[in-house]
PDB file of N, CA and C in Angstrom:
ATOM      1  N   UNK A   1    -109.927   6.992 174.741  1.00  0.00           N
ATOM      2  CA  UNK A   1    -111.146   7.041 173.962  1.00  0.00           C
ATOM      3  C   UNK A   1    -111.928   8.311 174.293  1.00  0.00           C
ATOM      4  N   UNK A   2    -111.862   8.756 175.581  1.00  0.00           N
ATOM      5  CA  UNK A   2    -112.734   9.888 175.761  1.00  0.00           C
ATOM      6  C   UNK A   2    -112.091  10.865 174.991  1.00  0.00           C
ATOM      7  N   UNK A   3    -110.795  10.949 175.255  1.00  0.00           N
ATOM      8  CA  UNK A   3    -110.286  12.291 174.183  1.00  0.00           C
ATOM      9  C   UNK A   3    -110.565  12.405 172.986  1.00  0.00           C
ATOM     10  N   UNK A   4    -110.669  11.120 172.456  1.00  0.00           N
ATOM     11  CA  UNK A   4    -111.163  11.308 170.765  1.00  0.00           C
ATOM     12  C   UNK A   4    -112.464  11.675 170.826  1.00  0.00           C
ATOM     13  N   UNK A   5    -113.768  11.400 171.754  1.00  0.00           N
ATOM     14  CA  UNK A   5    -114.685  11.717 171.360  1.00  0.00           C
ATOM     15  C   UNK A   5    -114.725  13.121 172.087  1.00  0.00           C
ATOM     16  N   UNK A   6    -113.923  13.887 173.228  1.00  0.00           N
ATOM     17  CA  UNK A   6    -113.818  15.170 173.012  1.00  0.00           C
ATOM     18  C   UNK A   6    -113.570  15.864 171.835  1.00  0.00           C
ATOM     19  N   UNK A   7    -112.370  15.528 171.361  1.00  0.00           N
ATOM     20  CA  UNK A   7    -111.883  16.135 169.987  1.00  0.00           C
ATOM     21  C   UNK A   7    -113.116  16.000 168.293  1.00  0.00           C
ATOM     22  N   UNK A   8    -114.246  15.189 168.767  1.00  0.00           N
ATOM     23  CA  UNK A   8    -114.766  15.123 167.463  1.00  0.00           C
ATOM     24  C   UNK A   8    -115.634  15.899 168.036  1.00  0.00           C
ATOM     25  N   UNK A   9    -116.781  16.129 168.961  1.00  0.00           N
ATOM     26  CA  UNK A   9    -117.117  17.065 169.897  1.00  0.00           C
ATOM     27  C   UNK A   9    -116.683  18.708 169.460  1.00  0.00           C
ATOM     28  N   UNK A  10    -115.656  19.059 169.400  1.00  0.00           N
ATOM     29  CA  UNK A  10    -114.517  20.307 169.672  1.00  0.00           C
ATOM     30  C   UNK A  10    -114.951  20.085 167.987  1.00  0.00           C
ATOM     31  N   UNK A  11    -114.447  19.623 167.268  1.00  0.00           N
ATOM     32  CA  UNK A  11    -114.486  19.392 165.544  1.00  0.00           C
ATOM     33  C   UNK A  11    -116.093  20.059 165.026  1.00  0.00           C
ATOM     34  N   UNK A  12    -116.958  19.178 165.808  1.00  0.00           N
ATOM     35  CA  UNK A  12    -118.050  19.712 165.675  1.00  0.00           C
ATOM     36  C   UNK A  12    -118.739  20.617 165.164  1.00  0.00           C
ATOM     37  N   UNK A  13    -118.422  21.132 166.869  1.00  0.00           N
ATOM     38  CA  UNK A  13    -118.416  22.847 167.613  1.00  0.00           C
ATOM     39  C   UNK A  13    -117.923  24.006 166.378  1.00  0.00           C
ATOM     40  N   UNK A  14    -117.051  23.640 166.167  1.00  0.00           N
ATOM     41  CA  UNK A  14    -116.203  25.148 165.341  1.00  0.00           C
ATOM     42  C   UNK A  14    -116.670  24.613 164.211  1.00  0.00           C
ATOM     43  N   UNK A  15    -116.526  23.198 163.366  1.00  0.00           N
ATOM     44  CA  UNK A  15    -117.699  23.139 162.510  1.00  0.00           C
ATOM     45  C   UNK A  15    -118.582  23.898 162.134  1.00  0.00           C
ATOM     46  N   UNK A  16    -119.727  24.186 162.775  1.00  0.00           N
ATOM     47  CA  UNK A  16    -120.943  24.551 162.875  1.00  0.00           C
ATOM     48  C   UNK A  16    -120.650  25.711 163.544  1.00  0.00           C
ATOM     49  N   UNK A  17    -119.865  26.554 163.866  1.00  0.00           N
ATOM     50  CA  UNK A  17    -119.601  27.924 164.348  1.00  0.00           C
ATOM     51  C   UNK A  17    -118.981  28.514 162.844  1.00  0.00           C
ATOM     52  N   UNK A  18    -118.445  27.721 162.297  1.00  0.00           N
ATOM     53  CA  UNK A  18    -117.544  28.105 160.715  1.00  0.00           C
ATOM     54  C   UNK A  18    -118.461  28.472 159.892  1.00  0.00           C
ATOM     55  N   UNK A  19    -119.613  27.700 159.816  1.00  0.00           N
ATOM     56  CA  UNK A  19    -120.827  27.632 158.849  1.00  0.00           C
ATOM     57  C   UNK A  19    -121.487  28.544 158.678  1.00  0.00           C
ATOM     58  N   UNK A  20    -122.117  28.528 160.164  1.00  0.00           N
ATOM     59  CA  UNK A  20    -123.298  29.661 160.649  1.00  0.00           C
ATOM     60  C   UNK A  20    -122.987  30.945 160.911  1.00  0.00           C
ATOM     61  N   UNK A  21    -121.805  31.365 161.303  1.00  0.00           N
ATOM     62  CA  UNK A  21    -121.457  32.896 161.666  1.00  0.00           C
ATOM     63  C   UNK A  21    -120.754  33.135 160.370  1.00  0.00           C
ATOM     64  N   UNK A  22    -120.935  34.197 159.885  1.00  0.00           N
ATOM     65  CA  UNK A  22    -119.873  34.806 158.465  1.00  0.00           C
ATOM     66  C   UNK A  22    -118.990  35.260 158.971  1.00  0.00           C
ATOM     67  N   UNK A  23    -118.080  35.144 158.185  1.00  0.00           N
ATOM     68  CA  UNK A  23    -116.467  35.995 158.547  1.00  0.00           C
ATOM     69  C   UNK A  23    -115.973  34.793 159.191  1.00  0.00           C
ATOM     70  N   UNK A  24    -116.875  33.696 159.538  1.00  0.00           N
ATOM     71  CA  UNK A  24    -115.387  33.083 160.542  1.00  0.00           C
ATOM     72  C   UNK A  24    -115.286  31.444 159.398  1.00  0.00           C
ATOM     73  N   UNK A  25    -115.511  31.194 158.384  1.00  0.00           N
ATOM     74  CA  UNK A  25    -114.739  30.309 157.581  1.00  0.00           C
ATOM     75  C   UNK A  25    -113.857  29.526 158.331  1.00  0.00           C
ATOM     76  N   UNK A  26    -112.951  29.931 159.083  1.00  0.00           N
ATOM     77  CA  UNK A  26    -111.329  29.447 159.403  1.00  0.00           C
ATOM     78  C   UNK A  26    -111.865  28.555 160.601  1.00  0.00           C
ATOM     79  N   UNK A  27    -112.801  28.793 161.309  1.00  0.00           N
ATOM     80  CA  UNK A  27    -113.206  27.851 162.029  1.00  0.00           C
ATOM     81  C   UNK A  27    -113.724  26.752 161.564  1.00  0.00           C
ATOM     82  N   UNK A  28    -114.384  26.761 160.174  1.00  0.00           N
ATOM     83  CA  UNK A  28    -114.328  25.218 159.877  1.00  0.00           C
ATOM     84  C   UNK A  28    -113.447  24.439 159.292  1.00  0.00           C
ATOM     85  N   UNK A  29    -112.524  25.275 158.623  1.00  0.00           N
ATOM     86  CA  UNK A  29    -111.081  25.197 158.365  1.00  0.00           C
ATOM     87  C   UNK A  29    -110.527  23.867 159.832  1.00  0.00           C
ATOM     88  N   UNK A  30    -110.376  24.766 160.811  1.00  0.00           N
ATOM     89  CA  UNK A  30    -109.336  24.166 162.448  1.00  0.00           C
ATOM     90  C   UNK A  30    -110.515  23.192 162.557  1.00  0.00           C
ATOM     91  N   UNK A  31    -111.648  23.277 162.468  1.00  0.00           N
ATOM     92  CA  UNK A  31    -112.555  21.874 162.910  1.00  0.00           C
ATOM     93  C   UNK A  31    -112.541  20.678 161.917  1.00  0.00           C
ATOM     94  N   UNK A  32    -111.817  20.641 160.854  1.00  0.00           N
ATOM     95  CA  UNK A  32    -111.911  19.919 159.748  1.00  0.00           C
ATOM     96  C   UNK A  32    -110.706  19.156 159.857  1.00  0.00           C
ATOM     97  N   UNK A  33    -109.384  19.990 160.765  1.00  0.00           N
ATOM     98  CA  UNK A  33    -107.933  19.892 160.985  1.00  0.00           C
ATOM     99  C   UNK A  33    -107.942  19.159 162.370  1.00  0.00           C
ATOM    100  N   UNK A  34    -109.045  19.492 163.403  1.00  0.00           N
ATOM    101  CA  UNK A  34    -109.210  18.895 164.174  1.00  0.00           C
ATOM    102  C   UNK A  34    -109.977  16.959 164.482  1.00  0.00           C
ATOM    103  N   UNK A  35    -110.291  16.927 163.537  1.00  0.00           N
ATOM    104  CA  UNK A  35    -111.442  15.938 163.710  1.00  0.00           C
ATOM    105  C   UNK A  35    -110.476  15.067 162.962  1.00  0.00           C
ATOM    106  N   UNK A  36    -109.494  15.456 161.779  1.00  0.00           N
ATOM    107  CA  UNK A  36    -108.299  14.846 161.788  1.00  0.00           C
ATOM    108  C   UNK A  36    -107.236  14.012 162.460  1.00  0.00           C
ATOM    109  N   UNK A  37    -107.334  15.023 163.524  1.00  0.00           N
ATOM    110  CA  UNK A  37    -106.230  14.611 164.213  1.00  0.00           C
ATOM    111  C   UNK A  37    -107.218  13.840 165.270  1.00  0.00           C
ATOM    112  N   UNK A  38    -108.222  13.981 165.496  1.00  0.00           N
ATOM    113  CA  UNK A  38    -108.360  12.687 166.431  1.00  0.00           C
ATOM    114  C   UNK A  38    -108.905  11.329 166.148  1.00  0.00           C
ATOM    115  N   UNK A  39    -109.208  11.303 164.180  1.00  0.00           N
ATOM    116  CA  UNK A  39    -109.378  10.255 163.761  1.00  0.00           C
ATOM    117  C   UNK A  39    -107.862   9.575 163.441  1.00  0.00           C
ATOM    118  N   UNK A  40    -106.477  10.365 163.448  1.00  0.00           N
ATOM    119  CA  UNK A  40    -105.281   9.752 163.699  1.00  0.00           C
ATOM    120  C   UNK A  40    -105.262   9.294 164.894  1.00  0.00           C
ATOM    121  N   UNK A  41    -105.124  10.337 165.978  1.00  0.00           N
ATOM    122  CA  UNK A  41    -104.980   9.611 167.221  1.00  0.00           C
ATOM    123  C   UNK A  41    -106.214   8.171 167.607  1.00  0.00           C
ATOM    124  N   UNK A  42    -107.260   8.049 167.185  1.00  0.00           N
ATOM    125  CA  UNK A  42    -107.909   7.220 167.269  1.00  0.00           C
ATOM    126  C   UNK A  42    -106.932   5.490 166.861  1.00  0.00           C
ATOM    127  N   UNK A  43    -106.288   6.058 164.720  1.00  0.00           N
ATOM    128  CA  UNK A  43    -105.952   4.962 164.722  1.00  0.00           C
ATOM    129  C   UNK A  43    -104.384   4.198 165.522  1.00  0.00           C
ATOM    130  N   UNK A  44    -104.067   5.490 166.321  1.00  0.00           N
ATOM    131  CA  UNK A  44    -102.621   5.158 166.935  1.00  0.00           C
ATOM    132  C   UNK A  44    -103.524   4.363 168.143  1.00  0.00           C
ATOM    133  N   UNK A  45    -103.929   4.871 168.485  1.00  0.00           N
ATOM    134  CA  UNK A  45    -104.526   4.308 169.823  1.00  0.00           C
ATOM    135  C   UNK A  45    -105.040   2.602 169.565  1.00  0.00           C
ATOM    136  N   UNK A  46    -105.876   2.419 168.727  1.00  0.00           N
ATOM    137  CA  UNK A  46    -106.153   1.249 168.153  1.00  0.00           C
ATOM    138  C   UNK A  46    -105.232   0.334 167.519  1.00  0.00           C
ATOM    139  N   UNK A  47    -104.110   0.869 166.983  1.00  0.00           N
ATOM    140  CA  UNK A  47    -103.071  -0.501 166.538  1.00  0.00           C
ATOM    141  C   UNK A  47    -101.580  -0.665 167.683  1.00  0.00           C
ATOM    142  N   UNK A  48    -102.365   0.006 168.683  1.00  0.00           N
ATOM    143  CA  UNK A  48    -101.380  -0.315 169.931  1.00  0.00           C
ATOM    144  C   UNK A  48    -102.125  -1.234 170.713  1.00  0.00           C
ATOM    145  N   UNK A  49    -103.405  -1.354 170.582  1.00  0.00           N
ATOM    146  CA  UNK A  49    -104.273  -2.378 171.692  1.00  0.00           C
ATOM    147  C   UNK A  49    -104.186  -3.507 171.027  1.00  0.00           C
ATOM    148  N   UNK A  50    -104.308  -4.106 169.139  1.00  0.00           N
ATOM    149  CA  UNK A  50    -104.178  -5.245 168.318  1.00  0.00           C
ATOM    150  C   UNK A  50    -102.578  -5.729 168.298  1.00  0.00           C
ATOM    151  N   UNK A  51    -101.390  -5.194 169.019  1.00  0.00           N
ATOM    152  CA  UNK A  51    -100.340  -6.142 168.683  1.00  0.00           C
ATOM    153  C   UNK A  51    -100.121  -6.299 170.890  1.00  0.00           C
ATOM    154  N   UNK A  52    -100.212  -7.210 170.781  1.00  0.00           N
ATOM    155  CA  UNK A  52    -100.263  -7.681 172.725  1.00  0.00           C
ATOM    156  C   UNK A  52     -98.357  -7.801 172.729  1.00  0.00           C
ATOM    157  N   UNK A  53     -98.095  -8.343 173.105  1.00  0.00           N
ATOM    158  CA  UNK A  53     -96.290  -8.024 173.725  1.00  0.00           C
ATOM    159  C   UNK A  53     -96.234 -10.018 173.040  1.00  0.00           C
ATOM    160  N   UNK A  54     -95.296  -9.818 172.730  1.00  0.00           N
ATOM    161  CA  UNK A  54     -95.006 -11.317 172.692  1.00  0.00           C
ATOM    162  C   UNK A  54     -94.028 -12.450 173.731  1.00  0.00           C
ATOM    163  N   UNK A  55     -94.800 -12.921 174.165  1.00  0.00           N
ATOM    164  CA  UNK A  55     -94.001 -13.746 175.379  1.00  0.00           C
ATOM    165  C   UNK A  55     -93.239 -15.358 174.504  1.00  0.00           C
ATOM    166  N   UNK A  56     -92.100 -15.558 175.283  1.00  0.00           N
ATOM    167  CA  UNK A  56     -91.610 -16.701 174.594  1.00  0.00           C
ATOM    168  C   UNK A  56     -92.259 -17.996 175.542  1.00  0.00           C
ATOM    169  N   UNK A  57     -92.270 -18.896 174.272  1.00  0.00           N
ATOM    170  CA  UNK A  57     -92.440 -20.313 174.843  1.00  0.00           C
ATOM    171  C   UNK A  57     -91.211 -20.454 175.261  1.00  0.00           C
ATOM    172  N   UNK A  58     -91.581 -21.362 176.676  1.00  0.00           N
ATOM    173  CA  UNK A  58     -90.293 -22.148 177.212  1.00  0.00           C
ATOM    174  C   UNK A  58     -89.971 -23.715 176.357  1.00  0.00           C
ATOM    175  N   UNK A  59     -89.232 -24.217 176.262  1.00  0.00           N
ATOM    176  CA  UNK A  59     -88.298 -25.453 175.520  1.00  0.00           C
ATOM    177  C   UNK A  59     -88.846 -26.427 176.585  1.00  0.00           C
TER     178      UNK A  59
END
């Protein structure tokens, strides 16, 4: 969990560095690509904690 909220953090950052400085566009470009990938990794992370291991009943 901390990494995702690093990575939206980092998304942010170059966000708002893309915006405000001219010439650099491409940084909100990679922050747009970034915030991506840690709303994927978010949902990998989350549908690995909703399926638990399945144990058998004994007879």
């Amino acid at each position: 969990m901390a990494l995702f909220l690093f990575l939206v953090l980092v998304a942010v950052g170059l966000g708002i560095a893309g915006v405000v400085v001219k010439g650099l566009f491409y940084l909100l470009i990679v922050g747009a690509a970034v915030f991506l990938a840690a709303l994927v990794l978010l949902g990998v992370v989350l549908s690995r904690r909703r399926h638990p291991p399945r144990h058998r009943m004994p007879r």
